[in-house]
C-alpha atoms as a PDB file:
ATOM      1  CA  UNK A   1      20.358 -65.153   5.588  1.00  0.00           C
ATOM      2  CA  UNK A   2      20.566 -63.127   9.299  1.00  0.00           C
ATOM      3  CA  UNK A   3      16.823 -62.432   9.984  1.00  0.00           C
ATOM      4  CA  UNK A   4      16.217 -58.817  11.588  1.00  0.00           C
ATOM      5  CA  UNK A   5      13.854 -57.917  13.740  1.00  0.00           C
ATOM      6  CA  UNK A   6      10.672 -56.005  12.672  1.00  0.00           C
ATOM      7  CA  UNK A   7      10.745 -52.694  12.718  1.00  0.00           C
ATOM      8  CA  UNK A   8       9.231 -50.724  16.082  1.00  0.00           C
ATOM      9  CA  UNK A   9       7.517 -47.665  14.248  1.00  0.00           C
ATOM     10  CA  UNK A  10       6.011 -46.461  11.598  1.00  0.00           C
ATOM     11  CA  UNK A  11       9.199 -44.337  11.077  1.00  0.00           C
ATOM     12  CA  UNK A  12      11.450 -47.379  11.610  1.00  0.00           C
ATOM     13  CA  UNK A  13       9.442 -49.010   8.989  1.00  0.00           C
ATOM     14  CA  UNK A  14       9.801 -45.821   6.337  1.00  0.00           C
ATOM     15  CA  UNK A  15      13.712 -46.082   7.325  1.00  0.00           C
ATOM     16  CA  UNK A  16      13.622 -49.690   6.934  1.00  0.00           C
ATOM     17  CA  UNK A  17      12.164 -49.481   2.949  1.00  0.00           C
ATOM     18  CA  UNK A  18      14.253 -46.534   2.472  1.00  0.00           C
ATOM     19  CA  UNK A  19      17.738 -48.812   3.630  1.00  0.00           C
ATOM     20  CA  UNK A  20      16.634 -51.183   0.785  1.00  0.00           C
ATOM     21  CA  UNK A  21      15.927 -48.038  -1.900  1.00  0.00           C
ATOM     22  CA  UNK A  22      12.545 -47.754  -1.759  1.00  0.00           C
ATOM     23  CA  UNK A  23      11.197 -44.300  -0.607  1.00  0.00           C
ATOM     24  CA  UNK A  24       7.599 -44.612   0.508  1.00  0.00           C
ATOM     25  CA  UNK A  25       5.084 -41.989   1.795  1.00  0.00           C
ATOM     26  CA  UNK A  26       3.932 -41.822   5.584  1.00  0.00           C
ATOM     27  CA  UNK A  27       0.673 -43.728   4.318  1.00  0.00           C
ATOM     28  CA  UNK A  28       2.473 -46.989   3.435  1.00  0.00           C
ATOM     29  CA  UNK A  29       4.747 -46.999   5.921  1.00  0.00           C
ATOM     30  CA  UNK A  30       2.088 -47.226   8.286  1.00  0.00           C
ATOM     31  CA  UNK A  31      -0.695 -49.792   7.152  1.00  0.00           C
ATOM     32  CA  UNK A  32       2.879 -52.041   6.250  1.00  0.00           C
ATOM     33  CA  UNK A  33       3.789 -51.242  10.086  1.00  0.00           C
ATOM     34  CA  UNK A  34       0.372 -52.658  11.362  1.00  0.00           C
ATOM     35  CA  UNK A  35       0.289 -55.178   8.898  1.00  0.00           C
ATOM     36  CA  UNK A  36       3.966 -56.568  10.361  1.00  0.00           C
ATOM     37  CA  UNK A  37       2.885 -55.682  13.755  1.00  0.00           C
ATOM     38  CA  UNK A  38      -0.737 -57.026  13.540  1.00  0.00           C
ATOM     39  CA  UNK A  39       0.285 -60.089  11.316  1.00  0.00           C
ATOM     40  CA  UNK A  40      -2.301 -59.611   8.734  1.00  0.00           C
ATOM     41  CA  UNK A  41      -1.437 -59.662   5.072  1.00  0.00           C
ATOM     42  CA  UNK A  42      -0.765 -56.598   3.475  1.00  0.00           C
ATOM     43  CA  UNK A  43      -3.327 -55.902   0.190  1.00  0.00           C
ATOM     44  CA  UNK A  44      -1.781 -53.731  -2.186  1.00  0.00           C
ATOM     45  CA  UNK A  45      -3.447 -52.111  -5.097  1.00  0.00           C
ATOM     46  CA  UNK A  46      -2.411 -49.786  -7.802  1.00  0.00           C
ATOM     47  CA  UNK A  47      -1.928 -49.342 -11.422  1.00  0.00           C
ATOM     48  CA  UNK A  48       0.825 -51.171 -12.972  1.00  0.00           C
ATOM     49  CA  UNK A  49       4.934 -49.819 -12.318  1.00  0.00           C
ATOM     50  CA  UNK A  50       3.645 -48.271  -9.131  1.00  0.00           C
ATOM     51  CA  UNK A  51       5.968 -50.295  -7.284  1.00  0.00           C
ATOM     52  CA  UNK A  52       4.242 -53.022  -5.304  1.00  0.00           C
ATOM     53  CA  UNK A  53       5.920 -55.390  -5.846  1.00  0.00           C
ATOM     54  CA  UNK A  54       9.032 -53.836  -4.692  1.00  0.00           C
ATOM     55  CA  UNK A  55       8.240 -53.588  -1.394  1.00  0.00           C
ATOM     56  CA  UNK A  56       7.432 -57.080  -0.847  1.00  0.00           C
ATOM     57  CA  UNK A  57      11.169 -57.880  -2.329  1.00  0.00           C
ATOM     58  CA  UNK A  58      12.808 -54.760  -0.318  1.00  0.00           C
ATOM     59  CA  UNK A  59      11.049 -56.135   2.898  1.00  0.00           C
ATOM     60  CA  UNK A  60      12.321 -59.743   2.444  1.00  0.00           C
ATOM     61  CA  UNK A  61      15.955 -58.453   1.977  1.00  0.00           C
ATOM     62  CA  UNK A  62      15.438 -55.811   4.812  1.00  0.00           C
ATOM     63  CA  UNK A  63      14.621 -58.661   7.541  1.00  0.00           C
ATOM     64  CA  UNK A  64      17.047 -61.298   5.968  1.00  0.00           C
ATOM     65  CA  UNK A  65      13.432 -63.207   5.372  1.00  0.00           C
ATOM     66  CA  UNK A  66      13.166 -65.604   2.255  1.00  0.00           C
ATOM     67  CA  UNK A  67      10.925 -64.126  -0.388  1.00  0.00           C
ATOM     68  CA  UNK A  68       8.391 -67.225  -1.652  1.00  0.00           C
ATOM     69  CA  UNK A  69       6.378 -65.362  -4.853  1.00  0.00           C
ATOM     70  CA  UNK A  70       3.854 -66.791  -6.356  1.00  0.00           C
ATOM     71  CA  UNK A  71       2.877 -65.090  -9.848  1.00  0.00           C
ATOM     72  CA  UNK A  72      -1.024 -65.576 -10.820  1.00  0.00           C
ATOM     73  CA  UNK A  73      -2.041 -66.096 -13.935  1.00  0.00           C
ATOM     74  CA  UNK A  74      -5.238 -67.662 -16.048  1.00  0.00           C
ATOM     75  CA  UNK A  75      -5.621 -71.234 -15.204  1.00  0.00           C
ATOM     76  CA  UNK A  76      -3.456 -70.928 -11.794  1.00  0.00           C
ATOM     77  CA  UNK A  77      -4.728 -74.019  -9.622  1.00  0.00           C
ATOM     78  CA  UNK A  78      -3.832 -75.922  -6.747  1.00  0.00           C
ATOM     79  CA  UNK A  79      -1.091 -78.200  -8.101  1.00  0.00           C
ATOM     80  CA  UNK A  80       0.565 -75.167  -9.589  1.00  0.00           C
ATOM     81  CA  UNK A  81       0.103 -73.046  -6.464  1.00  0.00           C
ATOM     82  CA  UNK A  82      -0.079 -75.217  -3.348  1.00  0.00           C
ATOM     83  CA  UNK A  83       0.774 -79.008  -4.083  1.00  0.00           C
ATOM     84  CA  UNK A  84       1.002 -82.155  -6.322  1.00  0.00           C
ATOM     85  CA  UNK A  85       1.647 -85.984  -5.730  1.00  0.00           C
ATOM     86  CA  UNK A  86       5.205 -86.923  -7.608  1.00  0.00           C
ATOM     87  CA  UNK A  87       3.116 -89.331  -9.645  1.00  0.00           C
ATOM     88  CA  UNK A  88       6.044 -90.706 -11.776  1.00  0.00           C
ATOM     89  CA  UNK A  89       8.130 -91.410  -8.033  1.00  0.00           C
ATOM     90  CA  UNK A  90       4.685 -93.047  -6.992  1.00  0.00           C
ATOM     91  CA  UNK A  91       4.435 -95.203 -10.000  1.00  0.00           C
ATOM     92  CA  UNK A  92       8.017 -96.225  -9.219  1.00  0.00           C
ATOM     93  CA  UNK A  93       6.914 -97.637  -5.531  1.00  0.00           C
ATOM     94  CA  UNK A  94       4.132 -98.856  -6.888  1.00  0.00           C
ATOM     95  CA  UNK A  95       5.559-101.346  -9.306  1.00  0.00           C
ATOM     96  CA  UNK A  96       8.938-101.840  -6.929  1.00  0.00           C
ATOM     97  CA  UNK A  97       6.396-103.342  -4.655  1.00  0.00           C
ATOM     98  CA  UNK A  98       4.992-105.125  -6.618  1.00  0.00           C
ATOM     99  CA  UNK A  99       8.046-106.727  -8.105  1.00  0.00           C
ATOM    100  CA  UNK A 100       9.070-107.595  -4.450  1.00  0.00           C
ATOM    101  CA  UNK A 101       5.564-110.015  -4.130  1.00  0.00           C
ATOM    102  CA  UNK A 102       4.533-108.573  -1.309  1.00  0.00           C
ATOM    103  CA  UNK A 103       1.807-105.848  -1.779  1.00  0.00           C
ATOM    104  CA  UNK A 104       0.057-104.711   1.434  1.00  0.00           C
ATOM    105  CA  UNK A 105      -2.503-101.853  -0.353  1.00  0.00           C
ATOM    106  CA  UNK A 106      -3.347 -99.849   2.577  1.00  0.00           C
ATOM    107  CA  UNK A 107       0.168 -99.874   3.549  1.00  0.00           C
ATOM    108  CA  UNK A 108       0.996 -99.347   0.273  1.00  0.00           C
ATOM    109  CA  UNK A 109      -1.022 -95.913  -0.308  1.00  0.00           C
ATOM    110  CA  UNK A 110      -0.516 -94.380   3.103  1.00  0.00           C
ATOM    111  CA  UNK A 111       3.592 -95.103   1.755  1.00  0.00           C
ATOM    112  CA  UNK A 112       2.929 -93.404  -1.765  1.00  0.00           C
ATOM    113  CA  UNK A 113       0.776 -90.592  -0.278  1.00  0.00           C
ATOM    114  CA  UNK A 114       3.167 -89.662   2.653  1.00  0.00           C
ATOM    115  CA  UNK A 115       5.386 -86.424   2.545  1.00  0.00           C
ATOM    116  CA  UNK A 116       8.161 -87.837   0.698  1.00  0.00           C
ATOM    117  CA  UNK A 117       6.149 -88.389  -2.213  1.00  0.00           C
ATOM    118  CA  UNK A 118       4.706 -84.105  -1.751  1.00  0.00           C
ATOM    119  CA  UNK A 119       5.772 -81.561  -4.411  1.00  0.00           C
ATOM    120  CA  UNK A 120       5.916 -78.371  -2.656  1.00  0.00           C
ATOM    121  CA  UNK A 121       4.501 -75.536  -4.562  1.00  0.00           C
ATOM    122  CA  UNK A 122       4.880 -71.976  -3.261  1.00  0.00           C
ATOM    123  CA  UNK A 123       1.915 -72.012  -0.797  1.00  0.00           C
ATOM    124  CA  UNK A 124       3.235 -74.483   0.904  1.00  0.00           C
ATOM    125  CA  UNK A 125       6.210 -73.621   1.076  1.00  0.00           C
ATOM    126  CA  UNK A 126       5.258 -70.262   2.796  1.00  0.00           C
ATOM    127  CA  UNK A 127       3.488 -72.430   5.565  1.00  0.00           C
ATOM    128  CA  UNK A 128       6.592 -74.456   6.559  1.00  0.00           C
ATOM    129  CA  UNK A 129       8.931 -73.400   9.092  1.00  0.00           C
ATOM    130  CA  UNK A 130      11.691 -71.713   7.776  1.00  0.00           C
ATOM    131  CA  UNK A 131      15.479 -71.613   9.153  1.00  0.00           C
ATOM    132  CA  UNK A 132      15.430 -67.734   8.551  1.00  0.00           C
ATOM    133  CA  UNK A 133      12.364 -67.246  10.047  1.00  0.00           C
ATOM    134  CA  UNK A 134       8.665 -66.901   8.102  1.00  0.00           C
ATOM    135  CA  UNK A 135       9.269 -66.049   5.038  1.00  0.00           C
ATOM    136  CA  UNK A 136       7.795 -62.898   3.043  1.00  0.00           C
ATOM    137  CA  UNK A 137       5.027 -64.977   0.719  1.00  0.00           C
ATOM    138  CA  UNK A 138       4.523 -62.399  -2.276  1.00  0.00           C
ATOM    139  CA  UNK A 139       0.645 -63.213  -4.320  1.00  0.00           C
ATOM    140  CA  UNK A 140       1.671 -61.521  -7.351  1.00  0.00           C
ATOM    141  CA  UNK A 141      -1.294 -59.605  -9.969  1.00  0.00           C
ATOM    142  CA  UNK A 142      -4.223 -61.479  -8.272  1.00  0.00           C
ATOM    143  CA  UNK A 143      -6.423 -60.335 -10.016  1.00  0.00           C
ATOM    144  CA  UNK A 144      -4.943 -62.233 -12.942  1.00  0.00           C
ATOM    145  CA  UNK A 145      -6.418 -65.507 -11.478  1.00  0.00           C
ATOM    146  CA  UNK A 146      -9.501 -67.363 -11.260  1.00  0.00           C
ATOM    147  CA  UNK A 147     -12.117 -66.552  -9.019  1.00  0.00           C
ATOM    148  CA  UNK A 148     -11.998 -70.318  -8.422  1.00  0.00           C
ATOM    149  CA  UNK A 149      -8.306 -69.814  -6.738  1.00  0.00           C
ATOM    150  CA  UNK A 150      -9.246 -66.625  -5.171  1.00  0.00           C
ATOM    151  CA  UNK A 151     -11.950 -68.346  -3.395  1.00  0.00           C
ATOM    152  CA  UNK A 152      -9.331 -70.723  -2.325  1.00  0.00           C
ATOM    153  CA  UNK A 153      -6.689 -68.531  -0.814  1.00  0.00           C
ATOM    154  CA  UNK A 154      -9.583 -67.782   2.003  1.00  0.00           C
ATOM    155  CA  UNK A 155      -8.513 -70.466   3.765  1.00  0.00           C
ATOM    156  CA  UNK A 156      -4.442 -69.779   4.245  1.00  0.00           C
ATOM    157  CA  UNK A 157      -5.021 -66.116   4.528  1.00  0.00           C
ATOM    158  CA  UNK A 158      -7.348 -66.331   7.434  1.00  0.00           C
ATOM    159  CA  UNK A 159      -5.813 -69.370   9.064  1.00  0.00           C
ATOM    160  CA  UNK A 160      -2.484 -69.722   7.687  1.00  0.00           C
ATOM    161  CA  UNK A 161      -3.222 -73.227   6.468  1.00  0.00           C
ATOM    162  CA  UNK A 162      -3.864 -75.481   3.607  1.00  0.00           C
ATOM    163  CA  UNK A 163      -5.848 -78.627   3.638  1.00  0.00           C
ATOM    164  CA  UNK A 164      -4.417 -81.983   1.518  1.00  0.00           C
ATOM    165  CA  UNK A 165      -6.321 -84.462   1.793  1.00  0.00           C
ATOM    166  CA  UNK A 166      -4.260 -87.771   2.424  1.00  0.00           C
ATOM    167  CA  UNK A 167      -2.369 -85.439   4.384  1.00  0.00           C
ATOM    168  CA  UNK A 168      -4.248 -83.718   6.697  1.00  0.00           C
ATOM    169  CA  UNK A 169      -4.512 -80.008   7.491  1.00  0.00           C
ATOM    170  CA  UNK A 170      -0.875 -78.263   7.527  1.00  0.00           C
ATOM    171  CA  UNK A 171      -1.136 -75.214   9.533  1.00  0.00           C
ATOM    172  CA  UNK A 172       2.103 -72.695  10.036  1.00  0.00           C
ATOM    173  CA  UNK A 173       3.991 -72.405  13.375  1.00  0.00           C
ATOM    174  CA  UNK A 174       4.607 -69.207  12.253  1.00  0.00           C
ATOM    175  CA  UNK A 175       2.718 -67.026   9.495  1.00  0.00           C
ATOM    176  CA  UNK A 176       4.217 -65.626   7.016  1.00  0.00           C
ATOM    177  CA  UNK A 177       4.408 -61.947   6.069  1.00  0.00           C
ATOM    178  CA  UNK A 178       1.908 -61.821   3.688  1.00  0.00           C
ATOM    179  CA  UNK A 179       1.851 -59.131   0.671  1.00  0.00           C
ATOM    180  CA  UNK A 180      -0.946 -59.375  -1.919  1.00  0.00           C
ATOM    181  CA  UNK A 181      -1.099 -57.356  -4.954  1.00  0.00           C
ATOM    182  CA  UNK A 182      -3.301 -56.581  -7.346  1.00  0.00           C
ATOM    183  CA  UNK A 183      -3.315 -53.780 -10.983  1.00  0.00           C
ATOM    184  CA  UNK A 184      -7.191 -53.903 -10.923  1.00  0.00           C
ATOM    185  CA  UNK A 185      -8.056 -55.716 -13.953  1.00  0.00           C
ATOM    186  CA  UNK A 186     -10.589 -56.790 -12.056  1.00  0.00           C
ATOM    187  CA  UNK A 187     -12.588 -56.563  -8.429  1.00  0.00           C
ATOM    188  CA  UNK A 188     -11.854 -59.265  -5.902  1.00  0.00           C
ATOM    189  CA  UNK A 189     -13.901 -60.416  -3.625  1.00  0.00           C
ATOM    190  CA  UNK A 190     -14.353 -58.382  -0.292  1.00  0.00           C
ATOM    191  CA  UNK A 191     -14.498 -61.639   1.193  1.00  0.00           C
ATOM    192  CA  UNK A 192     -10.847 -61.787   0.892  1.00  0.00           C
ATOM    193  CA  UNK A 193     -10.264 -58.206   1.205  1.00  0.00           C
ATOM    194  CA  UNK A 194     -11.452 -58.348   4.848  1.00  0.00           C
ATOM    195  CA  UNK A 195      -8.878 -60.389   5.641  1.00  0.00           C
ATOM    196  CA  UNK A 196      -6.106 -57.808   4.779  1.00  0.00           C
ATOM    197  CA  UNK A 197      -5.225 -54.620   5.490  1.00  0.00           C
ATOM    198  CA  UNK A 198      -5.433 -52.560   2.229  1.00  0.00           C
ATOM    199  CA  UNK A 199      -3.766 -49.867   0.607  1.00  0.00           C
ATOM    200  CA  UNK A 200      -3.745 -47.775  -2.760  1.00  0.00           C
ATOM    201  CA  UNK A 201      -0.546 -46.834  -3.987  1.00  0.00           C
ATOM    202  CA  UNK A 202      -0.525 -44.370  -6.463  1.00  0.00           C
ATOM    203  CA  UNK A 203       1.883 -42.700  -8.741  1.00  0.00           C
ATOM    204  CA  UNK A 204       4.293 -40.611  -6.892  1.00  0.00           C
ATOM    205  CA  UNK A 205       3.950 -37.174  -6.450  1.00  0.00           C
ATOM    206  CA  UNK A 206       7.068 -34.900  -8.209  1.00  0.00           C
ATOM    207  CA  UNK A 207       9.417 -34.765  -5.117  1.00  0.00           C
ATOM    208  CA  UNK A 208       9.068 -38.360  -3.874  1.00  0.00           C
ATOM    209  CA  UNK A 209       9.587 -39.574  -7.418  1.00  0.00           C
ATOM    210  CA  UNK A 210      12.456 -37.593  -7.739  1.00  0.00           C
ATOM    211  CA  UNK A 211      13.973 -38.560  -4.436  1.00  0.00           C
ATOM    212  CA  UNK A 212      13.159 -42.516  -5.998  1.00  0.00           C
ATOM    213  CA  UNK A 213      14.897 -41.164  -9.420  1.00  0.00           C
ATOM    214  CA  UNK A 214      18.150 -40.426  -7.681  1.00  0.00           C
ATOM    215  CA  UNK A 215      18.093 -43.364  -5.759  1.00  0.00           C
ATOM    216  CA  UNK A 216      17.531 -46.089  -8.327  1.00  0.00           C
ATOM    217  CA  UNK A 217      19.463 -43.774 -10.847  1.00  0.00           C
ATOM    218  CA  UNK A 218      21.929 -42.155  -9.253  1.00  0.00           C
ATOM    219  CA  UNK A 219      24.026 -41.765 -12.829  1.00  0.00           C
ATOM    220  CA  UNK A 220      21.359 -39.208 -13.969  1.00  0.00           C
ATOM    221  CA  UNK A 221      22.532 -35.561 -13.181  1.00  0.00           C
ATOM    222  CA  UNK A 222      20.613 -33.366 -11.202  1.00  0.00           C
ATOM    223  CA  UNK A 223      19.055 -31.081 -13.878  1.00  0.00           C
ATOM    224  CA  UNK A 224      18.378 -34.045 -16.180  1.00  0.00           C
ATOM    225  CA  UNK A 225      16.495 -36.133 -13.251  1.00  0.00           C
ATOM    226  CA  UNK A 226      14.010 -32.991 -12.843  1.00  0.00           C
ATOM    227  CA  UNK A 227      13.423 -32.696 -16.433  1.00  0.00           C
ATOM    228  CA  UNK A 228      12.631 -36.355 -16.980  1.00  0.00           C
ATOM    229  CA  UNK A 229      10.060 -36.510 -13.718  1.00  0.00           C
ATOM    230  CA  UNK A 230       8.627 -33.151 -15.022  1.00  0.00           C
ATOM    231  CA  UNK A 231       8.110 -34.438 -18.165  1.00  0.00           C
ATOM    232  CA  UNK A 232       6.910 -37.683 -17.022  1.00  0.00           C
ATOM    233  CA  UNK A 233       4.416 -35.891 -14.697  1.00  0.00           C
ATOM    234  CA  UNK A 234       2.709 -34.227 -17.402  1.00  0.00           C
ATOM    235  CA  UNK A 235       2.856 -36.757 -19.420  1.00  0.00           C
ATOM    236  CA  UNK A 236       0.183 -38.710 -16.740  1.00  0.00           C
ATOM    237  CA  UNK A 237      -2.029 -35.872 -17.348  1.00  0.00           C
ATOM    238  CA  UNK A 238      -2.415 -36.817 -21.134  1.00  0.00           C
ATOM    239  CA  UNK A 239      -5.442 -38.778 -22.121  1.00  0.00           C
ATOM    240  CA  UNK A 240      -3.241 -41.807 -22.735  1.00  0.00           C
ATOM    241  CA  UNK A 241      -3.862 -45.833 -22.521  1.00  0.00           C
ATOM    242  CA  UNK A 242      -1.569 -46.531 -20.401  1.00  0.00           C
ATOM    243  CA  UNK A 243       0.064 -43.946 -17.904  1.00  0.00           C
ATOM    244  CA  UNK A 244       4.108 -44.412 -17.134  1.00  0.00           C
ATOM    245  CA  UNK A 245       4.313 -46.161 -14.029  1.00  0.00           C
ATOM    246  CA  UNK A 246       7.825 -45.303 -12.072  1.00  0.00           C
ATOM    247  CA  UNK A 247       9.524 -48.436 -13.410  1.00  0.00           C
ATOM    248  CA  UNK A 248       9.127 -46.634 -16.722  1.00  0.00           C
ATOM    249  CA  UNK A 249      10.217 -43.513 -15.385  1.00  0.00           C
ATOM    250  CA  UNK A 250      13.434 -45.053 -13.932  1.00  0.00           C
ATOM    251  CA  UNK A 251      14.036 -47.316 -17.353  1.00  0.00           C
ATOM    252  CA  UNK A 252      13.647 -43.686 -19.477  1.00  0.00           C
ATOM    253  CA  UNK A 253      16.137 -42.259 -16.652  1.00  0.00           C
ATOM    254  CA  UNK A 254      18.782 -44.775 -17.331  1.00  0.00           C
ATOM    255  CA  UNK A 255      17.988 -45.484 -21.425  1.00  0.00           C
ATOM    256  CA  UNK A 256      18.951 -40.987 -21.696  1.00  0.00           C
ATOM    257  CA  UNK A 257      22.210 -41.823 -19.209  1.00  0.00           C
ATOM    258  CA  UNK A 258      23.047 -44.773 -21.702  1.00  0.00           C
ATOM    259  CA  UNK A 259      22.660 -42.418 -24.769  1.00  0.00           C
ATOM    260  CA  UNK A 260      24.992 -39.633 -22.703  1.00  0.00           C
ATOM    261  CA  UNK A 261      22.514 -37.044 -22.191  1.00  0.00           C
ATOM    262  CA  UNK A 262      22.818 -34.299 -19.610  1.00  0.00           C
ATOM    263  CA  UNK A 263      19.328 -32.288 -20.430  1.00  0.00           C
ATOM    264  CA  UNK A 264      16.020 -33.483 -22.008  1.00  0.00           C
ATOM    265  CA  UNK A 265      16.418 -32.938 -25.765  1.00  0.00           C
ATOM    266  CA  UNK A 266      12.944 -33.375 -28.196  1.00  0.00           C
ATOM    267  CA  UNK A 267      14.575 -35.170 -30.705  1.00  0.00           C
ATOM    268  CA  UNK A 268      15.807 -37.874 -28.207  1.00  0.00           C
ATOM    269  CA  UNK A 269      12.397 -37.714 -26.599  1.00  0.00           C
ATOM    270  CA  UNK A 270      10.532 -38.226 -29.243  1.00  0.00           C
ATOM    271  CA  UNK A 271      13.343 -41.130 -30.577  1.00  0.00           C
ATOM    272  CA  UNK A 272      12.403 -43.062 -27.015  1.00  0.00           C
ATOM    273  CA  UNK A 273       8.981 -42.808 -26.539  1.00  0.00           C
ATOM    274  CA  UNK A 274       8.874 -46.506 -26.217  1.00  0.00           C
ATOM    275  CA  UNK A 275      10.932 -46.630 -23.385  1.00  0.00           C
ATOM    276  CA  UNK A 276       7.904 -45.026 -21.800  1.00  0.00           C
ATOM    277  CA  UNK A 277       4.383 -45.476 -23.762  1.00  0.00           C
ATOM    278  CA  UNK A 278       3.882 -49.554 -24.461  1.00  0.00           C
ATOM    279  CA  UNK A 279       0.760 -48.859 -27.161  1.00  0.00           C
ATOM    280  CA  UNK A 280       1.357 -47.301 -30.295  1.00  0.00           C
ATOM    281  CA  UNK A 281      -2.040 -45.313 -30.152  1.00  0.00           C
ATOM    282  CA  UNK A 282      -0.404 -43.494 -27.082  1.00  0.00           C
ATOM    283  CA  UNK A 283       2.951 -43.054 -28.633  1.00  0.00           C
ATOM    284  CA  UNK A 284       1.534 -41.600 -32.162  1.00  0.00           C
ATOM    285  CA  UNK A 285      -0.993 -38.994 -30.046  1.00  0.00           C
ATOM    286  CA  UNK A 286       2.558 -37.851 -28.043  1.00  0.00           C
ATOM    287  CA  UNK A 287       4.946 -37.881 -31.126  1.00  0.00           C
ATOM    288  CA  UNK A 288       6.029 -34.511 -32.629  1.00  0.00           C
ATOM    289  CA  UNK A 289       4.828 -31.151 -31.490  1.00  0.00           C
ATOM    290  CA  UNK A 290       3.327 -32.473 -28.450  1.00  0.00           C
ATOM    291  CA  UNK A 291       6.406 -33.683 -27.245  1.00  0.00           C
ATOM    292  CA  UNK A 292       8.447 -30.484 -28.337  1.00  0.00           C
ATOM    293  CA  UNK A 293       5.719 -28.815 -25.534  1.00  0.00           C
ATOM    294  CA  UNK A 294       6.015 -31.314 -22.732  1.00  0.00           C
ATOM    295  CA  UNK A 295       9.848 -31.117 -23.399  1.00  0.00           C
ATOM    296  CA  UNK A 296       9.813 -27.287 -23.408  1.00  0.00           C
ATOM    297  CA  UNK A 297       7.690 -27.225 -20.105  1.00  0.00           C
ATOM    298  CA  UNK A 298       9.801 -29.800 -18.608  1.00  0.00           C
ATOM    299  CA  UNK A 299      12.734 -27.727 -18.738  1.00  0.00           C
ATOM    300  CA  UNK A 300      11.289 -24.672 -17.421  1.00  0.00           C
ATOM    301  CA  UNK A 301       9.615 -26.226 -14.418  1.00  0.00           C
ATOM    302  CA  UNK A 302      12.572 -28.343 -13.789  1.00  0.00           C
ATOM    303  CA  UNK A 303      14.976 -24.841 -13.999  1.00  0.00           C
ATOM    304  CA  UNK A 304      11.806 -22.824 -11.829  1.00  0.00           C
END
């Protein structure tokens, strides 16, 4: 992987996510510019499909920088997220030394607790120098964690370290590029907000979701593109669950090019609802006439 150098300016960085297919607003472009320029990690926030988590990918193939991503989730702890002893590999040294007679126990445990006895989890990994360079270290839905955990990722994102124990402190030569996200299922600390630099991204408006449309679905004909991001627009503005995030909008795109339409149709709408609502409730209050409307105004704000 050839790294590349990080982008000089805030339009350098909007060309750089647009290269990998992403098409960002001025906004983002410029808090991820100070965050590469500043290296501070990058805390991104937003309702589900908004595309977060893209940009941590698109930037890690944009610089020819390894993506480490480590997805949170209930229970997430240290040995899952940072490190663990290879206690079965230990066991084995253990008992080879003892089978040899000659057990010197301090010797013994700094042996079974040095590095080639470390599991590397994805923390860790993100600390260690890197051939390609530091690598792009992706937290992944946050705010699916513990607080516990949380509490613990003070400590690499404000000194780009970790602390084991028999080890010592391991501290990065170089820090990685740090992108944090989070769909708000729940507030985290400001503690470790502070040490980011934070961002909201929201849904698209119409034309840059239609310029992402074409991109990431280039199959979909023009007229059929600004029906589906009409349609999906006003669909937002329904009292629903759960709004479409883009990542629905470009899975409804490509589902209508698989079933060969050219223009939105109700009956085809209505058929693939599921493509874009994930909760019955939402689908059932869209279903029938109501989608024969958002159809009908689709197609005459898409032909306007």
């Amino acid at each position: 992987m050839n790294m590349r150098p990080l982008p000089t300016s805030i339009e350098a960085t909007q060309d750089l996510l647009a290269k990998g297919g992403y098409v960002s607003d001025r906004a983002l472009a410029t808090v991820l510019f100070l965050s590469l320029r500043l290296k501070r990690p990058l805390f991104l926030e937003g309702e589900a499909g908004v595309g977060k988590t893209e940009i941590a990918k698109v930037l890690a193939a944009q610089l020819g920088r390894p993506l480490i991503r480590l997805q949170c989730y209930e229970g997430l702890d240290v040995a899952s997220a940072v490190y663990e002893w290879n206690y079965a590999a230990q066991m084995v040294e253990i008992r080879a030394a003892e089978a040899a007679g000659s057990v010197d126990r301090e010797r013994l445990v700094d042996d079974v607790f040095s590095e080639r006895f470390l599991i590397r989890r994805p923390l860790l990994q993100a600390l260690e120098a890197a051939p390609g360079g530091a690598p792009v270290l992706l937290i992944d839905e946050l705010d699916r964690a513990d607080e516990a955990f949380e509490a613990y990722l003070l400590e690499v994102l404000a000194d780009n370290q970790v602390t084991v124990p028999e080890l010592g402190t391991i501290r990065a030569s170089e820090p990685p590029i740090v992108v944090v996200t989070t769909n708000r299922t729940r507030e985290i600390h400001d503690a470790l907000k502070r040490r980011c630099l934070y961002h909201w991204v929201d849904y698209p408006d119409r034309e840059r979701e239609l310029a992402i449309l074409r991109a990431k679905v280039p199959g979909a004909g023009e007229r059929l593109s600004r029906q589906v991001v009409a349609f999906v627009q006003a669909l937002r503005g329904e009292e629903l669950f759960k709004n479409p995030g883009v990542a629905e909008t470009l899975d409804w795109a490509a589902a209508l090019v698989e079933l060969d339409q050219t223009v939105l149709e109700p009956a085809v709408a209505s058929d693939t609802l599921g493509v874009l609502l994930k909760y019955q409730d939402d689908i059932a209050r869209i279903a029938g006439s109501r989608v024969q409307a958002l159809v009908d105004a689709a197609r005459a704000e898409a032909v306007g």
